[in-house]
N, C-alpha and C. Protein backbone atom coordinates (compact mmCIF):
# COMPACT_ATOMS: atom_id res chain seq x y z
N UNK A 1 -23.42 171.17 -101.44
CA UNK A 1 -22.82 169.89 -101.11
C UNK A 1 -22.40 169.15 -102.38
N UNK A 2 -23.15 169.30 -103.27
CA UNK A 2 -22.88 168.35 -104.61
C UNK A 2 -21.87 169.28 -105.34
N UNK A 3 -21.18 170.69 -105.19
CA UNK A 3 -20.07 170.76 -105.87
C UNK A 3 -18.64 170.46 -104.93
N UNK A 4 -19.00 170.45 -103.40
CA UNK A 4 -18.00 169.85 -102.66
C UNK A 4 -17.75 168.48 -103.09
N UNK A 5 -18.60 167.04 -103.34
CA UNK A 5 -18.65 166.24 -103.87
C UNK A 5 -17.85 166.17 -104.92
N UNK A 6 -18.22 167.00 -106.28
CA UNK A 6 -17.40 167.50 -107.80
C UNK A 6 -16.14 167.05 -107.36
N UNK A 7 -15.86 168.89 -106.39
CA UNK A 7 -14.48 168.43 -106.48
C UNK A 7 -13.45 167.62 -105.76
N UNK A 8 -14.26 166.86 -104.66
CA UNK A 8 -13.55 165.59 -103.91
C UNK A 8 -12.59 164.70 -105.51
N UNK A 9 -14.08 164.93 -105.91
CA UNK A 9 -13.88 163.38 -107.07
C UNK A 9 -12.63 163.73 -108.40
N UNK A 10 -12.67 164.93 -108.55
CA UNK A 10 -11.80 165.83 -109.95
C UNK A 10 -10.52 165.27 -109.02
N UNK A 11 -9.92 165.98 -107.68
CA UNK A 11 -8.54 165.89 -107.25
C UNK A 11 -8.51 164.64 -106.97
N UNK A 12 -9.37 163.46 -106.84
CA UNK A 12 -9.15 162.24 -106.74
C UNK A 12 -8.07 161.21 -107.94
N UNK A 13 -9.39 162.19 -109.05
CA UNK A 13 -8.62 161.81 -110.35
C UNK A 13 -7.39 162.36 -110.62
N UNK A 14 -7.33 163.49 -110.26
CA UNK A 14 -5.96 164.38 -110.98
C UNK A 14 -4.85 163.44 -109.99
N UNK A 15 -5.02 162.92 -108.75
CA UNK A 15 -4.19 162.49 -107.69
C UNK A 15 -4.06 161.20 -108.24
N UNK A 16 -4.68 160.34 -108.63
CA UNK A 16 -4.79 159.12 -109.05
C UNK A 16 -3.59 158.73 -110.93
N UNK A 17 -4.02 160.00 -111.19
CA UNK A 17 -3.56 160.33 -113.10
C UNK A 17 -1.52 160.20 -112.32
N UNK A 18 -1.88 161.79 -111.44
CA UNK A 18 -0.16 161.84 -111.41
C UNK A 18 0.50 160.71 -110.63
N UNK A 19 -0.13 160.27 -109.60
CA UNK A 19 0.38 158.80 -109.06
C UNK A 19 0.69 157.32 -110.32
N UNK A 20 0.15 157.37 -111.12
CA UNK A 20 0.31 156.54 -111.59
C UNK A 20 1.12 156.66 -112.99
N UNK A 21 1.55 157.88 -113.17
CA UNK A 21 3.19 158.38 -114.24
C UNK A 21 4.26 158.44 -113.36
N UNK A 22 4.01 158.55 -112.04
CA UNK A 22 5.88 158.51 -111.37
C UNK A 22 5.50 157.48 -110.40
N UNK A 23 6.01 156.79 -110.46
CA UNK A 23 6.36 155.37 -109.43
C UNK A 23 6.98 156.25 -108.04
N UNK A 24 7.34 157.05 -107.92
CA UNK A 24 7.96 157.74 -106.74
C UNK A 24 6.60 158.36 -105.99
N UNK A 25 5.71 158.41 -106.58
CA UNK A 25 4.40 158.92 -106.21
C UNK A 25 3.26 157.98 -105.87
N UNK A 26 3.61 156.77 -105.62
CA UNK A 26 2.69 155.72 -105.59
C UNK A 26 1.89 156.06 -104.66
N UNK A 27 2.38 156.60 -103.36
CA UNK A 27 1.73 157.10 -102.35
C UNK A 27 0.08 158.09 -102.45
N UNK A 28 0.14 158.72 -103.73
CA UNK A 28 -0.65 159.28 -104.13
C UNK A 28 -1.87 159.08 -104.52
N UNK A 29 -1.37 157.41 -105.23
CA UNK A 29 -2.61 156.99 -105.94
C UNK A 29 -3.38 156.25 -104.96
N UNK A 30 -2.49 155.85 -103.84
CA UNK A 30 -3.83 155.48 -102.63
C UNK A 30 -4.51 156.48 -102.13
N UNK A 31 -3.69 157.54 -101.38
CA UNK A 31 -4.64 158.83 -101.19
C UNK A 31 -5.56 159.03 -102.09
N UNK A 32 -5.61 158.72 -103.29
CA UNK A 32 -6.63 159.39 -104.07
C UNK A 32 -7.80 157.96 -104.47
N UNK A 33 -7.49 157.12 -104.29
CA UNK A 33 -7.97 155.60 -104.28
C UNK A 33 -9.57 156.22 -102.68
N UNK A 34 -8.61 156.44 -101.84
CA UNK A 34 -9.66 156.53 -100.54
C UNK A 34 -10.52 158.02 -100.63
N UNK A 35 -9.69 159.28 -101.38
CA UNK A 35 -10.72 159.89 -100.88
C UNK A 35 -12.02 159.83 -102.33
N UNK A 36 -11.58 158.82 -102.97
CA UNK A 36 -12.73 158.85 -104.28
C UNK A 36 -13.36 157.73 -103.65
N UNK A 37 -13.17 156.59 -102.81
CA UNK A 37 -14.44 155.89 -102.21
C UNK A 37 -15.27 156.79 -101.07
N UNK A 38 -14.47 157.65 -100.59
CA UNK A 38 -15.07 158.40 -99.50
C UNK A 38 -16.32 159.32 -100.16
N UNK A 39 -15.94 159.66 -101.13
CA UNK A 39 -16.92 160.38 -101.92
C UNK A 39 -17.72 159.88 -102.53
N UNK A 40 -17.57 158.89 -102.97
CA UNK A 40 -18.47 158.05 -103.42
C UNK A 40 -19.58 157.39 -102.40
N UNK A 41 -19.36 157.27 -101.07
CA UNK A 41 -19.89 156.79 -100.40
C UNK A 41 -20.86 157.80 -99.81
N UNK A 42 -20.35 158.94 -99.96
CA UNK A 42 -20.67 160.71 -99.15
C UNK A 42 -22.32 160.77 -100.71
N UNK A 43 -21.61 160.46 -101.79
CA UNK A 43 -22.38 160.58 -102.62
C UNK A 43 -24.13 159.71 -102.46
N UNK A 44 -23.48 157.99 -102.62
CA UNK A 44 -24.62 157.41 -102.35
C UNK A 44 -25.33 157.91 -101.22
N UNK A 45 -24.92 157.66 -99.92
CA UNK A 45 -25.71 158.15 -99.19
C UNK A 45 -26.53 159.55 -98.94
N UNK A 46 -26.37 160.20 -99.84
CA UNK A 46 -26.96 161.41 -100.32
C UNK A 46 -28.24 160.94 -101.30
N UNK A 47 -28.05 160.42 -102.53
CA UNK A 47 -28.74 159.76 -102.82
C UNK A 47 -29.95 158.80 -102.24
N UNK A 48 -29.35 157.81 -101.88
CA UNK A 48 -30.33 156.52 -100.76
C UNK A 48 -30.93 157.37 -100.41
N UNK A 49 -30.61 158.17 -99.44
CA UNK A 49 -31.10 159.14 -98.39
C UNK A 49 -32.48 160.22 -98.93
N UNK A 50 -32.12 160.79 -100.04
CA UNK A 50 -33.07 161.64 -101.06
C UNK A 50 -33.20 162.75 -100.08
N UNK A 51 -32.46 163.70 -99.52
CA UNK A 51 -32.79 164.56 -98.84
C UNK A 51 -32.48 165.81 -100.05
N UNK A 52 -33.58 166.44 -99.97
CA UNK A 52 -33.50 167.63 -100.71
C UNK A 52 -34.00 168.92 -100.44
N UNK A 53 -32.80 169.34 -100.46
CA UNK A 53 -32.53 170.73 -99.56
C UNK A 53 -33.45 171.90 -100.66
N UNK A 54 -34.51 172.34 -99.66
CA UNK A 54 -35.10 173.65 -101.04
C UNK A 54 -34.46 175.21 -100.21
């Protein structure tokens, strides 16, 4: 789960980087705006939660 997490957050950024060099892509940097709170949120509550998988 925590490298599904990783890479939510990497294409968030890479989505967020290229949205914000082409103005024609603005669209992008929201997509990548939501799925980096989504993950972030996927994250904490992983955390809070403390479930640990052996």
């Amino acid at each position: 789960m925590n490298i599904a997490l990783v890479l939510i957050i990497v294409i968030a950024v890479i989505l967020a980087i290229v949205g914000g060099l082409n103005t024609a892509l603005n669209w992008l940097l929201w997509v990548a705006l939501i799925v980096g709170v989504i993950a972030l949120i996927a994250f904490l509550f992983r955390v809070i939660g403390g479930r640990n998988k052996v």
